[in-house]
PDB file of N, CA and C in Angstrom:
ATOM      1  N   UNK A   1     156.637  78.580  91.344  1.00  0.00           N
ATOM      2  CA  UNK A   1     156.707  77.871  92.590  1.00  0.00           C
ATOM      3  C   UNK A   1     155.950  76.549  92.498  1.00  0.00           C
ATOM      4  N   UNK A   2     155.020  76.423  91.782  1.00  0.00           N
ATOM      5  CA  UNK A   2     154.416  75.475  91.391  1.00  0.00           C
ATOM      6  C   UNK A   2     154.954  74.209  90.889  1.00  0.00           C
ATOM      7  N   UNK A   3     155.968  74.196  89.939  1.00  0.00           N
ATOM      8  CA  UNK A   3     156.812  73.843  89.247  1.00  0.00           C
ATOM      9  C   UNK A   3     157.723  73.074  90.943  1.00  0.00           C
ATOM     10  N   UNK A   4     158.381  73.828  91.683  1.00  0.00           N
ATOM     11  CA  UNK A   4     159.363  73.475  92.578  1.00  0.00           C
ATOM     12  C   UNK A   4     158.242  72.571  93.621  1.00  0.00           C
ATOM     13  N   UNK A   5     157.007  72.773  93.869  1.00  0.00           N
ATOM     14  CA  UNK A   5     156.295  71.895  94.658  1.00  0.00           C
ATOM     15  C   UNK A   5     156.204  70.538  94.162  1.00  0.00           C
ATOM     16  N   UNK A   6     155.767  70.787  92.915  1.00  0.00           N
ATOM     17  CA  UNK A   6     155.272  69.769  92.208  1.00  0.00           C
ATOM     18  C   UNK A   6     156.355  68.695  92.132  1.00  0.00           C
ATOM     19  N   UNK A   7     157.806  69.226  92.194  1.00  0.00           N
ATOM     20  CA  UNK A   7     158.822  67.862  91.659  1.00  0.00           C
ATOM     21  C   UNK A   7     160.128  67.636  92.992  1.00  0.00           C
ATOM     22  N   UNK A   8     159.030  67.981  94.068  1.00  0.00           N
ATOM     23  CA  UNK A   8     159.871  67.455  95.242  1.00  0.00           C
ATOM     24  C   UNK A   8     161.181  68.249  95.563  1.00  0.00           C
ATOM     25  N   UNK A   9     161.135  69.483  95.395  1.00  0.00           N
ATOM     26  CA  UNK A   9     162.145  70.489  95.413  1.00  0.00           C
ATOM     27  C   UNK A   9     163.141  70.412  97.088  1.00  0.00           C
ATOM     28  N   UNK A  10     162.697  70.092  97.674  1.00  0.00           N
ATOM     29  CA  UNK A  10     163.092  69.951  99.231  1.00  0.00           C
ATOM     30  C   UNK A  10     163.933  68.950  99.642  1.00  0.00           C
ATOM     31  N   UNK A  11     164.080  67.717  98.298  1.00  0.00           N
ATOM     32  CA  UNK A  11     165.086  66.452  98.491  1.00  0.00           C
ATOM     33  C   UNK A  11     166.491  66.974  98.061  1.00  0.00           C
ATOM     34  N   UNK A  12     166.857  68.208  98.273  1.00  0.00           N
ATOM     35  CA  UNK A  12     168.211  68.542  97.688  1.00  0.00           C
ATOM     36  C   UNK A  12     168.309  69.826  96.926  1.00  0.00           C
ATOM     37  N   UNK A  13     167.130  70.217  96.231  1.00  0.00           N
ATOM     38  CA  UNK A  13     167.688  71.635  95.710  1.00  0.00           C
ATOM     39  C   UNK A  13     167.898  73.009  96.725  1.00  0.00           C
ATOM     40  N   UNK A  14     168.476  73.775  96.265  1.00  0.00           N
ATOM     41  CA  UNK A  14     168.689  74.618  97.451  1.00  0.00           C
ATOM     42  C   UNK A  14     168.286  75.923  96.831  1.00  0.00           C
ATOM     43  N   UNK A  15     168.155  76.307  95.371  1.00  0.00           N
ATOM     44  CA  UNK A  15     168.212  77.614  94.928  1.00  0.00           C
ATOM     45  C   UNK A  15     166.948  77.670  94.061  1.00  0.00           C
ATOM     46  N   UNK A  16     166.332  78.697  94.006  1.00  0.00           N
ATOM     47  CA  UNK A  16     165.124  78.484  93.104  1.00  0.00           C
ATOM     48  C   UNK A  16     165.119  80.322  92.947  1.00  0.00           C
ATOM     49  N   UNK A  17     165.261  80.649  91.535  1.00  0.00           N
ATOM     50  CA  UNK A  17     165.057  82.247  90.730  1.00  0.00           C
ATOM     51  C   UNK A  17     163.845  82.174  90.659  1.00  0.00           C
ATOM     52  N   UNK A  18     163.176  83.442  90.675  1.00  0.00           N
ATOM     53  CA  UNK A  18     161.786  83.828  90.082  1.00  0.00           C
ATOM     54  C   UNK A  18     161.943  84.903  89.347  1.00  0.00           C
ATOM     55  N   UNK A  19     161.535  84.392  88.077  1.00  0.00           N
ATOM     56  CA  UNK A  19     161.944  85.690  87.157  1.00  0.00           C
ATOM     57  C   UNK A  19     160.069  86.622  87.119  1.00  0.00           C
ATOM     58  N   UNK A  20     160.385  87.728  87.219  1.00  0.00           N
ATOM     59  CA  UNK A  20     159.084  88.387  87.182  1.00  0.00           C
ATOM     60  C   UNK A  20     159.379  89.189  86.117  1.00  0.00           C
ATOM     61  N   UNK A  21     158.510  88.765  84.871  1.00  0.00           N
ATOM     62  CA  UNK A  21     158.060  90.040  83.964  1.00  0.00           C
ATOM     63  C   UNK A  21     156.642  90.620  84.145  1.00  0.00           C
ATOM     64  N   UNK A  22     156.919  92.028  83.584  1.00  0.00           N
ATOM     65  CA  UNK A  22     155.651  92.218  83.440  1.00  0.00           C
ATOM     66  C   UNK A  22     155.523  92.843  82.130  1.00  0.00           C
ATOM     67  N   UNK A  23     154.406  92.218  81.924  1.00  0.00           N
ATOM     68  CA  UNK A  23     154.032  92.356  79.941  1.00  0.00           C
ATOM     69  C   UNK A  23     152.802  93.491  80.011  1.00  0.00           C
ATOM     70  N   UNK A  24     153.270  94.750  79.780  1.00  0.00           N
ATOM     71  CA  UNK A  24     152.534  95.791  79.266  1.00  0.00           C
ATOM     72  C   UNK A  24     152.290  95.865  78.020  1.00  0.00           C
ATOM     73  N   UNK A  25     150.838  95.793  77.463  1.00  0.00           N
ATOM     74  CA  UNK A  25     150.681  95.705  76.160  1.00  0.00           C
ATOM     75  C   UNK A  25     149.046  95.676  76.119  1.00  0.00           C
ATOM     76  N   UNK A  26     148.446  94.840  75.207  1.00  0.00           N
ATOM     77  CA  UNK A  26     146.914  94.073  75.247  1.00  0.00           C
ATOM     78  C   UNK A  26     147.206  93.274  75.873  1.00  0.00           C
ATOM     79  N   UNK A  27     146.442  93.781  76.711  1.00  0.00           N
ATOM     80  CA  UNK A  27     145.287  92.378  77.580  1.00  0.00           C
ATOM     81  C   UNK A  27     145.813  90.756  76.429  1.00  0.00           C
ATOM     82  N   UNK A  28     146.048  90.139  77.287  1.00  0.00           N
ATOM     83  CA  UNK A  28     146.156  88.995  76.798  1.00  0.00           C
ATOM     84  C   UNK A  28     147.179  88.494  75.710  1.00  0.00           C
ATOM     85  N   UNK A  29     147.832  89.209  75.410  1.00  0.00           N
ATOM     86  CA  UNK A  29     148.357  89.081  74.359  1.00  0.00           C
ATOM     87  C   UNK A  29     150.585  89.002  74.638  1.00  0.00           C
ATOM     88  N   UNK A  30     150.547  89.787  75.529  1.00  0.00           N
ATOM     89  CA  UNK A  30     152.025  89.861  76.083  1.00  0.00           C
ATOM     90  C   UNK A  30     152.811  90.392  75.367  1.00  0.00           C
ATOM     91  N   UNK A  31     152.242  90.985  73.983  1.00  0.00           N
ATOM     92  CA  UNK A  31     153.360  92.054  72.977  1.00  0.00           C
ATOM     93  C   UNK A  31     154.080  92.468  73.351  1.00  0.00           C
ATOM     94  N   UNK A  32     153.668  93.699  74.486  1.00  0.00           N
ATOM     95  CA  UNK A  32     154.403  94.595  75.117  1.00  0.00           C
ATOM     96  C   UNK A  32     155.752  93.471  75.777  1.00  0.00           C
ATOM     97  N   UNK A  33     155.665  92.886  76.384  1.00  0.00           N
ATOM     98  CA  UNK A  33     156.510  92.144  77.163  1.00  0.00           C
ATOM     99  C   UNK A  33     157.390  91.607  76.340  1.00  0.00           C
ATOM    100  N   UNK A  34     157.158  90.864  75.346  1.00  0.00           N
ATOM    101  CA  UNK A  34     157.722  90.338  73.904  1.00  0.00           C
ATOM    102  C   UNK A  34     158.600  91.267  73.384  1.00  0.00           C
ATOM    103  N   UNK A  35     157.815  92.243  72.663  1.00  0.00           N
ATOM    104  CA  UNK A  35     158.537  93.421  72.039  1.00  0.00           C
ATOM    105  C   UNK A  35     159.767  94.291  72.943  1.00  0.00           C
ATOM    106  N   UNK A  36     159.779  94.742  74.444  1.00  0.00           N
ATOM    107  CA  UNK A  36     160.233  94.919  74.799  1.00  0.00           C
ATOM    108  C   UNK A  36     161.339  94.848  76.102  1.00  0.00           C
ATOM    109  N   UNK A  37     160.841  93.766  76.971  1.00  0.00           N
ATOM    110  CA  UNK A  37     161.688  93.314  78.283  1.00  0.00           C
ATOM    111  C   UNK A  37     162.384  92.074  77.794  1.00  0.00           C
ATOM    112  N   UNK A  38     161.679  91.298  77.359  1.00  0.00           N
ATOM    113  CA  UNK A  38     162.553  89.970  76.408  1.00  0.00           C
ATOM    114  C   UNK A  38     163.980  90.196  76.277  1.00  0.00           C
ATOM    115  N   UNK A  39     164.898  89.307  76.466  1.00  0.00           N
ATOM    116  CA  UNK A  39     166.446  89.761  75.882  1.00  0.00           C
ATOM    117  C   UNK A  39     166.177  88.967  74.525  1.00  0.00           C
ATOM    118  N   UNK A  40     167.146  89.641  73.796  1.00  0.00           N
ATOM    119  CA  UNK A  40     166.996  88.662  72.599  1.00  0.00           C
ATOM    120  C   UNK A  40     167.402  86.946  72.213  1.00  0.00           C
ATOM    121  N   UNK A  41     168.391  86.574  73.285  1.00  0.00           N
ATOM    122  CA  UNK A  41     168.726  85.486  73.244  1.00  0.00           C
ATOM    123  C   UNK A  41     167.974  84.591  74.028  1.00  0.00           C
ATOM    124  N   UNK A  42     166.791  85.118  74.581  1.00  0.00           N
ATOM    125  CA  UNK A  42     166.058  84.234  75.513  1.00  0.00           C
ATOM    126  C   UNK A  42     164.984  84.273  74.397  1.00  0.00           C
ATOM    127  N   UNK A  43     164.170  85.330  73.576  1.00  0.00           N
ATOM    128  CA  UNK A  43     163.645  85.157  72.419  1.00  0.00           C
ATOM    129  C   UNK A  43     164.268  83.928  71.667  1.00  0.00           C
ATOM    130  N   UNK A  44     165.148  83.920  71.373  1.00  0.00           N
ATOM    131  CA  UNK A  44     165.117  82.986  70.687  1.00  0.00           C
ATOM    132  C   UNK A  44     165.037  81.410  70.666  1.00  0.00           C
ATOM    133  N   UNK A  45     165.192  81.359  71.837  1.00  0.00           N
ATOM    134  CA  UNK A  45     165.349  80.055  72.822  1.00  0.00           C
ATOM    135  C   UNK A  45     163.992  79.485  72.769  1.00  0.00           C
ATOM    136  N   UNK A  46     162.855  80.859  73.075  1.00  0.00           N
ATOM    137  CA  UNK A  46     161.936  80.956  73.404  1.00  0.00           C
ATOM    138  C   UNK A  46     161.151  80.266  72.231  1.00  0.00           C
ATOM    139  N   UNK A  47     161.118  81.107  70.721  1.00  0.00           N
ATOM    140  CA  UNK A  47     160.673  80.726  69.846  1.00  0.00           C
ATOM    141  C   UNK A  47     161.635  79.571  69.197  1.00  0.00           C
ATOM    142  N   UNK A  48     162.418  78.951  69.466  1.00  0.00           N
ATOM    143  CA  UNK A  48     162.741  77.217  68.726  1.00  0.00           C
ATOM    144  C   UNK A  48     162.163  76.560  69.489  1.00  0.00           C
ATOM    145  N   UNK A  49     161.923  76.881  71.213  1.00  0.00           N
ATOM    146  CA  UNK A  49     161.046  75.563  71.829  1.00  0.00           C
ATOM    147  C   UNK A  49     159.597  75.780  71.370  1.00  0.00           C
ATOM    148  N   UNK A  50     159.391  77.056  71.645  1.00  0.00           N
ATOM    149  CA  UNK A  50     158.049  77.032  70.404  1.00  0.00           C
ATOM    150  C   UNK A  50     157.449  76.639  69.566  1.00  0.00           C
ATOM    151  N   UNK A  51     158.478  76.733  68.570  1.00  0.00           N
ATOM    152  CA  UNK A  51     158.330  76.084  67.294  1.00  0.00           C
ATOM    153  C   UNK A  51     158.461  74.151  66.931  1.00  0.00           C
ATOM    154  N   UNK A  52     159.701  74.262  67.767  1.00  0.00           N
ATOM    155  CA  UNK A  52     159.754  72.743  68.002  1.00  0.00           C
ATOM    156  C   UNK A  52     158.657  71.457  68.636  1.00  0.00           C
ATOM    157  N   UNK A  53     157.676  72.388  69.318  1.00  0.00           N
ATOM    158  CA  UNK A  53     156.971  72.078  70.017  1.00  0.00           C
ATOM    159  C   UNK A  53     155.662  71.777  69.567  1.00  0.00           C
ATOM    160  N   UNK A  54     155.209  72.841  68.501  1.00  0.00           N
ATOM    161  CA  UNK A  54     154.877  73.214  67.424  1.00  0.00           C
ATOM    162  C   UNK A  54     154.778  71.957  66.223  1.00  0.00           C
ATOM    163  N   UNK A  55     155.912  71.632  66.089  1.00  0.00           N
ATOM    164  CA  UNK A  55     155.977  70.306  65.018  1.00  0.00           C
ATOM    165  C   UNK A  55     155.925  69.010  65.499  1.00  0.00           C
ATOM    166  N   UNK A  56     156.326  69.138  67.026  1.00  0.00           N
ATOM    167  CA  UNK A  56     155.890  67.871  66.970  1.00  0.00           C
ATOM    168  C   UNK A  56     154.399  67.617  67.837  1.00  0.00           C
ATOM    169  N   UNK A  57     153.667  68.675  67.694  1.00  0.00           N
ATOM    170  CA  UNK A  57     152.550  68.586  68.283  1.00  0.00           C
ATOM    171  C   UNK A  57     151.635  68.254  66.792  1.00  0.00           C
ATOM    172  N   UNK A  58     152.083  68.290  66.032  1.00  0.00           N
ATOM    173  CA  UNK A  58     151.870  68.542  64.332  1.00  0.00           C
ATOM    174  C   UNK A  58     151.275  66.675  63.657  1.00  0.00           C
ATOM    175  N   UNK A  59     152.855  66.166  64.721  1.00  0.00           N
ATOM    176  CA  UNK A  59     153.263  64.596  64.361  1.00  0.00           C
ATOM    177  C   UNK A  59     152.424  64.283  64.962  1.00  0.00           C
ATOM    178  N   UNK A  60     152.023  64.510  66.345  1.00  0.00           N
ATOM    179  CA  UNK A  60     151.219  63.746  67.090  1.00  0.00           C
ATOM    180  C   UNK A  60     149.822  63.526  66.509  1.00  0.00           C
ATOM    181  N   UNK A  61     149.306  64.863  66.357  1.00  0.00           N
ATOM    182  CA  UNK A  61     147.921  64.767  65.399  1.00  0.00           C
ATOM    183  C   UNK A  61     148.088  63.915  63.898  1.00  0.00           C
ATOM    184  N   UNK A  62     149.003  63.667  63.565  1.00  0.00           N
ATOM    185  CA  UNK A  62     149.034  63.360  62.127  1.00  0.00           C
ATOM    186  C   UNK A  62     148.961  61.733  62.098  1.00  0.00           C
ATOM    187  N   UNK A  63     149.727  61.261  63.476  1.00  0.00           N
ATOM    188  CA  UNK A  63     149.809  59.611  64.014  1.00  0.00           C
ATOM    189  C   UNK A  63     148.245  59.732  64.349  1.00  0.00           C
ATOM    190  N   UNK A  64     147.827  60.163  65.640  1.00  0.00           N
ATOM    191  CA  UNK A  64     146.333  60.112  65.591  1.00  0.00           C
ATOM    192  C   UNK A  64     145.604  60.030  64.667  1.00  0.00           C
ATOM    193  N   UNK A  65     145.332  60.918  63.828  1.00  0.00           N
ATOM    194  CA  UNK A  65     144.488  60.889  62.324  1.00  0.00           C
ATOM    195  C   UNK A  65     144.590  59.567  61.872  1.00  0.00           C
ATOM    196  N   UNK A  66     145.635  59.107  61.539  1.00  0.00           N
ATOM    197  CA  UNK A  66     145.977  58.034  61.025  1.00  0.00           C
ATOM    198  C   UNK A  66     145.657  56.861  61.708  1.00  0.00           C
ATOM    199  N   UNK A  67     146.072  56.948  62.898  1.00  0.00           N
ATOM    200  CA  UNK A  67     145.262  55.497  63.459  1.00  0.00           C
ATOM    201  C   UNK A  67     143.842  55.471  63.940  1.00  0.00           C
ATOM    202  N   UNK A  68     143.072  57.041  63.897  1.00  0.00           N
ATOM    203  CA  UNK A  68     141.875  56.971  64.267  1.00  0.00           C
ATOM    204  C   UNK A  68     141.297  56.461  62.948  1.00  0.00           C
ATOM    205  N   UNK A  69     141.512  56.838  61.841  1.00  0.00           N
ATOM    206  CA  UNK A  69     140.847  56.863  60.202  1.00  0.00           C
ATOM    207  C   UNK A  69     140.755  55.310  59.936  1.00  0.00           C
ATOM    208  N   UNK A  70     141.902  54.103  60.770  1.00  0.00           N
ATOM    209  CA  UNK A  70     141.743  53.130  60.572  1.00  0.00           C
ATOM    210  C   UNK A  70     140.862  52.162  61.522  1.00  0.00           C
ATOM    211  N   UNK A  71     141.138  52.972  63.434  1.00  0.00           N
ATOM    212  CA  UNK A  71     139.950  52.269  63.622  1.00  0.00           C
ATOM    213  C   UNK A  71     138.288  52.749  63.518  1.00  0.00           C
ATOM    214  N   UNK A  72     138.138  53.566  63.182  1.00  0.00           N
ATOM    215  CA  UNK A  72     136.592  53.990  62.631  1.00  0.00           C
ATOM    216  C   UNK A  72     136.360  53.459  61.426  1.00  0.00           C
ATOM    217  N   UNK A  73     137.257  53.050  60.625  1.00  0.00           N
ATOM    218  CA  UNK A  73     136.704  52.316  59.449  1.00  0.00           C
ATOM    219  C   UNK A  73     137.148  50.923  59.945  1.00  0.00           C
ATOM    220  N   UNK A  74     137.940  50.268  60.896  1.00  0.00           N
ATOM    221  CA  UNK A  74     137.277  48.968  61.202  1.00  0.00           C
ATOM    222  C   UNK A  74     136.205  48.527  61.466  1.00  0.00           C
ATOM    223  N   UNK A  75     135.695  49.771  62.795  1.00  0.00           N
ATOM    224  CA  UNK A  75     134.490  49.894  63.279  1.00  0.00           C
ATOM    225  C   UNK A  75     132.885  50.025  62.111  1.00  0.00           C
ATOM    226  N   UNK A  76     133.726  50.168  60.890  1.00  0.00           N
ATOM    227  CA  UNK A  76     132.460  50.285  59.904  1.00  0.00           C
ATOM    228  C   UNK A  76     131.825  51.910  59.319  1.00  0.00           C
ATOM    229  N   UNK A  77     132.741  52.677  59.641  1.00  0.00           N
ATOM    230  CA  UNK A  77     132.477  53.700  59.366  1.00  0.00           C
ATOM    231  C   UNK A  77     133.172  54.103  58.072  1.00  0.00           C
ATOM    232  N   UNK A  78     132.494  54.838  57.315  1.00  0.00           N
ATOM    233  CA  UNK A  78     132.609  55.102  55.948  1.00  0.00           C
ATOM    234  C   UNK A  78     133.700  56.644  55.912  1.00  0.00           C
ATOM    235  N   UNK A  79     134.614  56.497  55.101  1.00  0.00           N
ATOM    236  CA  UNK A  79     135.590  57.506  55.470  1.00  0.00           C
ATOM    237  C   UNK A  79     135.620  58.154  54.100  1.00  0.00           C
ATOM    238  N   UNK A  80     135.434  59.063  53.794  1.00  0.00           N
ATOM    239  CA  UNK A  80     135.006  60.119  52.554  1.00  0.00           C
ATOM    240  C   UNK A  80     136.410  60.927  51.956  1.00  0.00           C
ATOM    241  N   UNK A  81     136.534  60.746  51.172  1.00  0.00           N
ATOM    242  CA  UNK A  81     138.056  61.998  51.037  1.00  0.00           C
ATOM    243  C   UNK A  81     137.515  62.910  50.043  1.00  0.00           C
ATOM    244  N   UNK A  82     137.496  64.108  50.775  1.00  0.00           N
ATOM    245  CA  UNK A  82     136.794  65.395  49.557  1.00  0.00           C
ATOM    246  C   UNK A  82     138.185  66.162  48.751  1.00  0.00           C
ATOM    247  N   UNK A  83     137.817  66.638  47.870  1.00  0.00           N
ATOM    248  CA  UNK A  83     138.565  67.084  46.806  1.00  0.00           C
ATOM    249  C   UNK A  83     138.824  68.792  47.304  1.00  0.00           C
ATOM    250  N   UNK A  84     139.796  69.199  48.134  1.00  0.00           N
ATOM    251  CA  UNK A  84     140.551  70.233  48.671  1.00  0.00           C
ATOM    252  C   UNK A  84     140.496  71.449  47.920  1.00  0.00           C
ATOM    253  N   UNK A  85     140.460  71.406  46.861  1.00  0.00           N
ATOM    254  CA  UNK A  85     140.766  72.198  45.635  1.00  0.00           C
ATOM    255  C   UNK A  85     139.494  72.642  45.099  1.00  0.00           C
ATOM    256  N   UNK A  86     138.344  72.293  45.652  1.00  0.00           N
ATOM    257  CA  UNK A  86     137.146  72.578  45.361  1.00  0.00           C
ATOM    258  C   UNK A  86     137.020  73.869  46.148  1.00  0.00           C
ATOM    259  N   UNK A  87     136.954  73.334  47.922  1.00  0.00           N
ATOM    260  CA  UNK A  87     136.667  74.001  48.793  1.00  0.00           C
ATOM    261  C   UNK A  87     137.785  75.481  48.612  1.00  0.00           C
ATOM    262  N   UNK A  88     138.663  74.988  48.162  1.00  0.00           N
ATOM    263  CA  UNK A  88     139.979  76.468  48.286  1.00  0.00           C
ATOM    264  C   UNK A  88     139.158  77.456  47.299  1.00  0.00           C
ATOM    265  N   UNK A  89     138.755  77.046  46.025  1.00  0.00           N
ATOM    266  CA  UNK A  89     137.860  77.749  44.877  1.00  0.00           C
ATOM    267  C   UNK A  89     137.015  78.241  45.330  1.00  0.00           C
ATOM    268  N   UNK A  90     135.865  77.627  46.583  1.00  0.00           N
ATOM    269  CA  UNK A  90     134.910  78.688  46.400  1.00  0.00           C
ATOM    270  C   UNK A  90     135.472  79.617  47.588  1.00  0.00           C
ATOM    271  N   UNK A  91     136.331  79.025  48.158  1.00  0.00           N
ATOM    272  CA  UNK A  91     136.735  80.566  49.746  1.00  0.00           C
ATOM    273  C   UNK A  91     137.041  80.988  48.614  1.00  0.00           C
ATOM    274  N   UNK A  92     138.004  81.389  47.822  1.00  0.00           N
ATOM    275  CA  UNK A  92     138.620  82.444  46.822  1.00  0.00           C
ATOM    276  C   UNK A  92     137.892  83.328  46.056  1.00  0.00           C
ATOM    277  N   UNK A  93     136.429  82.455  45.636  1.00  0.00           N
ATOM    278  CA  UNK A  93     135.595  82.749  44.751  1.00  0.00           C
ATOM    279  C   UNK A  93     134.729  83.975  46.123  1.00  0.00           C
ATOM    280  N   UNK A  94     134.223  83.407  47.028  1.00  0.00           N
ATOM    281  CA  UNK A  94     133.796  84.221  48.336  1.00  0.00           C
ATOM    282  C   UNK A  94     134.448  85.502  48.939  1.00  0.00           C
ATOM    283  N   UNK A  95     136.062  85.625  48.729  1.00  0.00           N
ATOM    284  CA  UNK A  95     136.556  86.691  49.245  1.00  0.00           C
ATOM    285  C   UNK A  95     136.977  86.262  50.394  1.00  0.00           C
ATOM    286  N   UNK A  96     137.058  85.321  50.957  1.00  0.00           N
ATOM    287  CA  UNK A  96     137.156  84.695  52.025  1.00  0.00           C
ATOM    288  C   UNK A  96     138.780  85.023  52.339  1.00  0.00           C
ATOM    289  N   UNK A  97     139.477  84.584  51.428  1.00  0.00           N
ATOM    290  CA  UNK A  97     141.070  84.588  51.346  1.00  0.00           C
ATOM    291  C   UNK A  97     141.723  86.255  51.418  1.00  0.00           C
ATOM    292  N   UNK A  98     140.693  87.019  50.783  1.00  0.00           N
ATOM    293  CA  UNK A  98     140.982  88.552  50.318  1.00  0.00           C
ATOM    294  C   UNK A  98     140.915  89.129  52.162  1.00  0.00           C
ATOM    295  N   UNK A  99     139.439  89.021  52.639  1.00  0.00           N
ATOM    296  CA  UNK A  99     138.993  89.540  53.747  1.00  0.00           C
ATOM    297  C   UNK A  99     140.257  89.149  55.003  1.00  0.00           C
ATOM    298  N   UNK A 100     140.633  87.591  55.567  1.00  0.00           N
ATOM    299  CA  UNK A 100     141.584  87.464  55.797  1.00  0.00           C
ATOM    300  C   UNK A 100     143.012  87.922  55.707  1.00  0.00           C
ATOM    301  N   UNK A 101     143.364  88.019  54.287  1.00  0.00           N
ATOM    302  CA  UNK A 101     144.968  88.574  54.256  1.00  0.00           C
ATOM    303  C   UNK A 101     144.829  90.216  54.674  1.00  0.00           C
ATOM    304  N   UNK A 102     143.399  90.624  54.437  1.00  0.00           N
ATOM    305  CA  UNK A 102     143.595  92.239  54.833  1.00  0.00           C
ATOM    306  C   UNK A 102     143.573  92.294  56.455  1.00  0.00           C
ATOM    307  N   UNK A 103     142.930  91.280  57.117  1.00  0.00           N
ATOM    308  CA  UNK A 103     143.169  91.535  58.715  1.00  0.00           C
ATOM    309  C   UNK A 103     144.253  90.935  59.653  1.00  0.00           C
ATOM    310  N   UNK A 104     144.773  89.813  58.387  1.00  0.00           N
ATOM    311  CA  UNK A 104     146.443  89.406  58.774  1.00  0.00           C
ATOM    312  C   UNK A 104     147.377  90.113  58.758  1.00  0.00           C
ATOM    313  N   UNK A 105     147.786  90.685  57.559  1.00  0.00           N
ATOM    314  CA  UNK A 105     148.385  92.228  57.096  1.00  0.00           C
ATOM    315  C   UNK A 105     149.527  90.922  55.777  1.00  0.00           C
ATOM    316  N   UNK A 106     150.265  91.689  55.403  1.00  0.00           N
ATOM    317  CA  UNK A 106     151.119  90.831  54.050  1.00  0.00           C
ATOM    318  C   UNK A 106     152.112  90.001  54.535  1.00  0.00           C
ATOM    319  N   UNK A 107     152.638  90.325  55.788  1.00  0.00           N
ATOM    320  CA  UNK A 107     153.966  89.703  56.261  1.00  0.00           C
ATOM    321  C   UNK A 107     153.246  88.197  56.978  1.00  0.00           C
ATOM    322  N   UNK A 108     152.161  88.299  57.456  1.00  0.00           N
ATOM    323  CA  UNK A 108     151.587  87.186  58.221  1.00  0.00           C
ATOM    324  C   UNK A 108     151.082  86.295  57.375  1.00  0.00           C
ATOM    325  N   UNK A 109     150.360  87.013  55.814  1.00  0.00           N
ATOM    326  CA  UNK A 109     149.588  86.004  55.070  1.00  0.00           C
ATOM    327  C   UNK A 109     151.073  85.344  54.049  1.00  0.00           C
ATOM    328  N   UNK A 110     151.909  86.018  54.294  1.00  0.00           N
ATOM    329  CA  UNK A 110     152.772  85.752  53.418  1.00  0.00           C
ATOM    330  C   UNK A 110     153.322  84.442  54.361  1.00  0.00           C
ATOM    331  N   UNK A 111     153.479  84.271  55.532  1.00  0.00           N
ATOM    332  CA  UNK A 111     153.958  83.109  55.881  1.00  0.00           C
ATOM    333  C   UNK A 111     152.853  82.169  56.219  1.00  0.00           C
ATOM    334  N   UNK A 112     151.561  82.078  55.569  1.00  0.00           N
ATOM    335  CA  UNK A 112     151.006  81.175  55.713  1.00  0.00           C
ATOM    336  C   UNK A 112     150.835  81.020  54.474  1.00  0.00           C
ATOM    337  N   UNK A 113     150.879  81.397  53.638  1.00  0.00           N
ATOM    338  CA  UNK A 113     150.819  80.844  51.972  1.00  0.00           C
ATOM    339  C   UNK A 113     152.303  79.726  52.212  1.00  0.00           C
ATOM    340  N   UNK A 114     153.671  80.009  52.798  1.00  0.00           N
ATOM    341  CA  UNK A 114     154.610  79.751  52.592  1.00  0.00           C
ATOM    342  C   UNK A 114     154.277  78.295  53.283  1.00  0.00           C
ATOM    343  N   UNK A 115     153.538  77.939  54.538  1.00  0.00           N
ATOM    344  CA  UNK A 115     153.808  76.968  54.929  1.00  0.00           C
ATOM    345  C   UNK A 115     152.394  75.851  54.204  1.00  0.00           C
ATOM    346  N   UNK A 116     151.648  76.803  53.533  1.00  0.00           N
ATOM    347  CA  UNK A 116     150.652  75.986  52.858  1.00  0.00           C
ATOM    348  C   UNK A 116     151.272  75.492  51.506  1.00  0.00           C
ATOM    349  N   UNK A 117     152.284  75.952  50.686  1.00  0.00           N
ATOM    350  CA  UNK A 117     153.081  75.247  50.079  1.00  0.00           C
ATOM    351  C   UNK A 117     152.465  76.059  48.523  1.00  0.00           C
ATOM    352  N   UNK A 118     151.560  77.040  48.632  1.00  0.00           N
ATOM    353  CA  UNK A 118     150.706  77.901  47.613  1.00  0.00           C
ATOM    354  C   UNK A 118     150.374  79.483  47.639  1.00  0.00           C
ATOM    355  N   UNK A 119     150.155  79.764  46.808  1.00  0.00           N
ATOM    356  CA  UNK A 119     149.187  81.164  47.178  1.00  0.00           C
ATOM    357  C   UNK A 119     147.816  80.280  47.094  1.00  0.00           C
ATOM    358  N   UNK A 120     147.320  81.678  48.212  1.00  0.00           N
ATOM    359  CA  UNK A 120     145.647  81.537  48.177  1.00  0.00           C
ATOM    360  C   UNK A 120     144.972  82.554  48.427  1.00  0.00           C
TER     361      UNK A 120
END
C-alpha cells in the first residue's frame, strides 16, 4: 500500500492486488516461503531481477572505486595495491577456506569458487 500512496495512485488507477504470503520457516530468512508457497515461475522472475540487480549493483561499486581511487589520489593520497595471492595463502595456510566451505556445505562453496574464477 505504500507503494500505491507513494506514486499518486488516486489520479486514475482503480485496481490494486495484495498478495499475502506467509513465509514459515527461520525467523528471518523466508525459506519456508521460498521453498514452498512460491510458484515456480514467479521464482524465477524473482531470482533474474535478483540477480540482475545483483550485477549491476556490482557496476556501480566498480565505477565508484574507480573514480574514488582517482579523486583521493588527486587529493594526495597514496594508493597501495597489495599482492592478493599473498593474503589467499595465508587464509588457506589458516584453515580459513576449510572452516568456511564446511559451514557453506559443497554446493554453495562450489559456486563461489565458480564466480571467483579459482579454487580456494
Amino acid at each position: 500500500m505504500i507503494e500505491v500512496e507513494e506514486t499518486d495512485a488516486g489520479q486514475g488507477d482503480r485496481n490494486c492486488s495484495l498478495l499475502e504470503l506467509r513465509c514459515p520457516g527461520r525467523p528471518g530468512t523466508g525459506r519456508g516461503c521460498w521453498d514452498a508457497d512460491v510458484l515456480h515461475d514467479l521464482k524465477v522472475i524473482i531470482e533474474r531481477a535478483f540477480n540482475e540487480a545483483g550485477m549491476l549493483q556490482r557496476e556501480d561499486v566498480r565505477k565508484l572505486n574507480d573514480t574514488l581511487e582517482s579523486d583521493l589520489a588527486a587529493k594526495g593520497m597514496v594508493i597501495n595495491r597489495t599482492e592478493p595471492d599473498s593474503f589467499r595463502e595465508q587464509l588457506q595456510k589458516s584453515g580459513f577456506y576449510k572452516e568456511w566451505k564446511t559451514k557453506f556445505g559443497d554446493e554453495t562453496w562450489a559456486l563461489l569458487e565458480e564466480s571467483a574464477g579459482k579454487p580456494l
